[in-house]
PDB file of N, CA and C in Angstrom:
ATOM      1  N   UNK A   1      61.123 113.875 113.510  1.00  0.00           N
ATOM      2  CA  UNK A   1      62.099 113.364 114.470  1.00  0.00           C
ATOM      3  C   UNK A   1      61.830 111.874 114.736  1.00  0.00           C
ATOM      4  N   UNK A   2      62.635 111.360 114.888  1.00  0.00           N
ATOM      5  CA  UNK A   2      62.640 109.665 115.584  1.00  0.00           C
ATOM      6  C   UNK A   2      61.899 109.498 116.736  1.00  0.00           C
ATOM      7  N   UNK A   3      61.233 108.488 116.682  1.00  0.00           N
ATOM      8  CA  UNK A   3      60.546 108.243 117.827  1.00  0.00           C
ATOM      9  C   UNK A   3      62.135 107.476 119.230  1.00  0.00           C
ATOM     10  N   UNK A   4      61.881 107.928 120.180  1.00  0.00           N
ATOM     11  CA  UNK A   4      62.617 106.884 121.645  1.00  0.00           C
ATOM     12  C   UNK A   4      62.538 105.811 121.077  1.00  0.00           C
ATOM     13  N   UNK A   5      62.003 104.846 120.634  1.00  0.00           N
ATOM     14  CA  UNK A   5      61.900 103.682 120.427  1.00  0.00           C
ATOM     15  C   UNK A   5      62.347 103.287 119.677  1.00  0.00           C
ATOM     16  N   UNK A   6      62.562 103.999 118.093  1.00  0.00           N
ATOM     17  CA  UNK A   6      63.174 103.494 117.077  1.00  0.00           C
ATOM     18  C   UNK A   6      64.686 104.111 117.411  1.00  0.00           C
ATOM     19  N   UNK A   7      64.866 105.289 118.329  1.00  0.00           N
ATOM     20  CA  UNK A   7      66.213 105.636 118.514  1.00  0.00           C
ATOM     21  C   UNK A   7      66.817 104.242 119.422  1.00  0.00           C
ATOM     22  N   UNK A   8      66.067 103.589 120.158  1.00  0.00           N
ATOM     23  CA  UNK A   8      66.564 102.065 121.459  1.00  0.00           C
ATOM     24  C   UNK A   8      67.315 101.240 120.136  1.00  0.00           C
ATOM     25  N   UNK A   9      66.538 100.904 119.451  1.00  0.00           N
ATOM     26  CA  UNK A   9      66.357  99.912 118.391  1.00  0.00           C
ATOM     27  C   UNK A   9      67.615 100.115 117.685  1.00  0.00           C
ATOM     28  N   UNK A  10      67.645 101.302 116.676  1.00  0.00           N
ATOM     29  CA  UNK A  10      69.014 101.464 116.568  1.00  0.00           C
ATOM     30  C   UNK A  10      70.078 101.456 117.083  1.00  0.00           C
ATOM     31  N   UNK A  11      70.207 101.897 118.549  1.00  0.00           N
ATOM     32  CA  UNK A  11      71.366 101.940 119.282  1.00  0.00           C
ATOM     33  C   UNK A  11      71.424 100.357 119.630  1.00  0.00           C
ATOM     34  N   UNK A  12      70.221  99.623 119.718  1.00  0.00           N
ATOM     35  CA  UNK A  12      70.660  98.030 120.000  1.00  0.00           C
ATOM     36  C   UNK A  12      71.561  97.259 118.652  1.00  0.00           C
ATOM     37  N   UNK A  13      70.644  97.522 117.551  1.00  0.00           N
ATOM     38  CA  UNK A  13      71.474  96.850 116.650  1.00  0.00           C
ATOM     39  C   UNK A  13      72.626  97.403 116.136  1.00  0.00           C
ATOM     40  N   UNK A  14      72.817  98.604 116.388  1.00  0.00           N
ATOM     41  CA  UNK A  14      74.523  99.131 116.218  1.00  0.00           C
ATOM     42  C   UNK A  14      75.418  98.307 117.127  1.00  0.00           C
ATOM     43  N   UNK A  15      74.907  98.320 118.296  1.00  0.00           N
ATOM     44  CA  UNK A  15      75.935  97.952 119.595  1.00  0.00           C
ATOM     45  C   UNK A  15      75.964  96.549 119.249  1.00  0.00           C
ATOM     46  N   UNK A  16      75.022  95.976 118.517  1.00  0.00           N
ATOM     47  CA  UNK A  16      75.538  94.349 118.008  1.00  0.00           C
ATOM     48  C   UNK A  16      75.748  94.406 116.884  1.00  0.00           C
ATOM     49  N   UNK A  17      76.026  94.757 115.910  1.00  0.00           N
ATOM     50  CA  UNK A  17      76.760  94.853 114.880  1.00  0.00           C
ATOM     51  C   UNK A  17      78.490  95.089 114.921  1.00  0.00           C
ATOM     52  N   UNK A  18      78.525  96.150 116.337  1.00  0.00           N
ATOM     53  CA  UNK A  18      79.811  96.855 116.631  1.00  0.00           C
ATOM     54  C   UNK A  18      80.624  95.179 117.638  1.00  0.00           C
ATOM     55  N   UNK A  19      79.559  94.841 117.522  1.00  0.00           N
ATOM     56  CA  UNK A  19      80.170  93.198 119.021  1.00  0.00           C
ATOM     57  C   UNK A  19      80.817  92.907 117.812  1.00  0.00           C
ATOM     58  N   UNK A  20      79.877  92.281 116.635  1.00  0.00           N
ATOM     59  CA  UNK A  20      80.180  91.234 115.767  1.00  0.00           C
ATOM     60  C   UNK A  20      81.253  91.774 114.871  1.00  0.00           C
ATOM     61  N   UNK A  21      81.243  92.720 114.799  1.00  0.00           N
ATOM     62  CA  UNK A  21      82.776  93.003 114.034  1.00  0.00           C
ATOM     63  C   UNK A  21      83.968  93.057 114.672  1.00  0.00           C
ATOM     64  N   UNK A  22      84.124  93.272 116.500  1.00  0.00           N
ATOM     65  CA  UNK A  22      85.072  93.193 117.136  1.00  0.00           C
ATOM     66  C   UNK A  22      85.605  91.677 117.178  1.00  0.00           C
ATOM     67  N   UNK A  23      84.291  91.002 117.268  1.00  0.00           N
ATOM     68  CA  UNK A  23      85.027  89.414 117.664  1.00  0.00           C
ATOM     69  C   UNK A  23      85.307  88.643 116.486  1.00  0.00           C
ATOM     70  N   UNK A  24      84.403  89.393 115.265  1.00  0.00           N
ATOM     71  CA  UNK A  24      84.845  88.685 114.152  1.00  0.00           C
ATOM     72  C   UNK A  24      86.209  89.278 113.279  1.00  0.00           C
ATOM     73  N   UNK A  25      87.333  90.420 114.039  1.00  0.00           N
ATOM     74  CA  UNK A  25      88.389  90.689 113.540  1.00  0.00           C
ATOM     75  C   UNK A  25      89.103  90.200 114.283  1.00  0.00           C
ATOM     76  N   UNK A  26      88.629  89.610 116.026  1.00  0.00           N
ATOM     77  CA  UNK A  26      89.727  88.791 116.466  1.00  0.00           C
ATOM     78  C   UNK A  26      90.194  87.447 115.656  1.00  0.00           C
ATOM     79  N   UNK A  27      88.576  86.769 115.814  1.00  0.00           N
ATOM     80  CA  UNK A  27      88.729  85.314 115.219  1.00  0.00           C
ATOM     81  C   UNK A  27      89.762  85.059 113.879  1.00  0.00           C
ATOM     82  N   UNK A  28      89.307  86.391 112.870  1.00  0.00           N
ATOM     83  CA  UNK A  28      89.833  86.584 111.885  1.00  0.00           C
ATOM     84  C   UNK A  28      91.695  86.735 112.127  1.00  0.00           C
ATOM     85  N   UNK A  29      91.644  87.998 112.713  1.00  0.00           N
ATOM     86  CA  UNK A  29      93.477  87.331 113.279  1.00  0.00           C
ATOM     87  C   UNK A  29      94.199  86.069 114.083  1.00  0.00           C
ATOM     88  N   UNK A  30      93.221  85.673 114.589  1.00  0.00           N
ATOM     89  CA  UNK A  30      93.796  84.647 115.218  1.00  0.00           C
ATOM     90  C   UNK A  30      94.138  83.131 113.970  1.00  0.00           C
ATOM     91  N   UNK A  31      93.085  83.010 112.867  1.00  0.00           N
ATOM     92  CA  UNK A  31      93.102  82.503 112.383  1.00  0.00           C
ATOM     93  C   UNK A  31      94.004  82.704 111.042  1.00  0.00           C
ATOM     94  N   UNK A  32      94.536  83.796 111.122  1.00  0.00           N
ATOM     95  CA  UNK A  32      95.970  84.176 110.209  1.00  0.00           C
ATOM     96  C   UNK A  32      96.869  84.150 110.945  1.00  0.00           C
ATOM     97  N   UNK A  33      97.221  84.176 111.922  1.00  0.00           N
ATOM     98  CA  UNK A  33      98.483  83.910 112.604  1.00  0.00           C
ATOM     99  C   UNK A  33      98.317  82.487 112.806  1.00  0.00           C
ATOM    100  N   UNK A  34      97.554  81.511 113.032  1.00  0.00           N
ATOM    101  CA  UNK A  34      97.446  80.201 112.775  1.00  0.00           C
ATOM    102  C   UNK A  34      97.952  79.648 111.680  1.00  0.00           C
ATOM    103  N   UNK A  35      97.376  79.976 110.202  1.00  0.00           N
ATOM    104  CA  UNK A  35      98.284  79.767 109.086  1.00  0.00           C
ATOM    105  C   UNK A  35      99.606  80.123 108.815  1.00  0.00           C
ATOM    106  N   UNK A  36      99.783  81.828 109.234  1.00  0.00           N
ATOM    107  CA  UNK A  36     101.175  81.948 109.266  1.00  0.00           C
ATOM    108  C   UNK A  36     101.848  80.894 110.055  1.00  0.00           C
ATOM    109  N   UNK A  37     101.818  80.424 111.149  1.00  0.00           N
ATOM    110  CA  UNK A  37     102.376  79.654 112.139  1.00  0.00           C
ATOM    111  C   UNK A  37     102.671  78.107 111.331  1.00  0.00           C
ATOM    112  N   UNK A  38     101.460  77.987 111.010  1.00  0.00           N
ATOM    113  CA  UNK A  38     101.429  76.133 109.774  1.00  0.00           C
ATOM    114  C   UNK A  38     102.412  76.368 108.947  1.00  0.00           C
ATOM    115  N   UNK A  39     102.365  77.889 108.006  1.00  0.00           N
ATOM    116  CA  UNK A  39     103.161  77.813 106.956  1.00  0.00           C
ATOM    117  C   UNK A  39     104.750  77.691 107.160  1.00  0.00           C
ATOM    118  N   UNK A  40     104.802  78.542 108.291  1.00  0.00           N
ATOM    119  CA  UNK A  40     106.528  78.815 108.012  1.00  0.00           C
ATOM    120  C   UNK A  40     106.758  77.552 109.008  1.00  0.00           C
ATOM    121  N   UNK A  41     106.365  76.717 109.625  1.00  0.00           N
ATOM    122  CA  UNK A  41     107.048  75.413 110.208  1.00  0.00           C
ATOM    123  C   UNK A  41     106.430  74.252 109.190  1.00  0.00           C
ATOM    124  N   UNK A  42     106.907  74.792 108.335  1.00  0.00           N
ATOM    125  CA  UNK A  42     106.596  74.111 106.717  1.00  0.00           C
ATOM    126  C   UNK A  42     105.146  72.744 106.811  1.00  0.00           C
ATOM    127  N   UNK A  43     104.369  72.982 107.348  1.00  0.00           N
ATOM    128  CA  UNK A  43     103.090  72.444 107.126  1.00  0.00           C
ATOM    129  C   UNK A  43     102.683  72.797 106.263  1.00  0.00           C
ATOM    130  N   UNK A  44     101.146  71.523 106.007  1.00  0.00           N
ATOM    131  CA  UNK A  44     100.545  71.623 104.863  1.00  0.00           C
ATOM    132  C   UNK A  44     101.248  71.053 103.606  1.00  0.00           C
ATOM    133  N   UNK A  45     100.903  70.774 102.427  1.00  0.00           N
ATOM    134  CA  UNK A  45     100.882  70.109 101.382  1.00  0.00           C
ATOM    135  C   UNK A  45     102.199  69.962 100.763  1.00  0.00           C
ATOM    136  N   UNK A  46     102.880  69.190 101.027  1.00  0.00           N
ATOM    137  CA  UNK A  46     104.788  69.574 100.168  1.00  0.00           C
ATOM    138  C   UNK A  46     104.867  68.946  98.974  1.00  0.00           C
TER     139      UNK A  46
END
C-alpha cells in the first residue's frame, strides 16, 4: 500500500498539473480567438 505521504504528494502534483492544464486551455483559447479576430478584420500579411 502507499504510504500518506506519497498519497499528499500525488494528490499535490495532480492538483497542479490539473491548474496547468485549466489555465493553459484558457490562454490557449483566448489566443485563437485573437487570431481568428486579426484574421477575419483582414490583418496580418496581404
Amino acid at each position: 500500500m502507499a504510504e500518506h505521504q506519497d498519497m499528499t504528494q500525488a494528490n499535490n502534483t495532480f492538483s497542479a498539473f490539473t491548474t496547468l492544464m485549466k489555465w493553459g486551455t484558457i490562454v490557449s483559447v483566448i489566443a485563437g480567438l485573437l487570431v481568428i479576430l486579426i484574421i477575419s478584420h483582414g490583418g496580418g500579411a496581404k
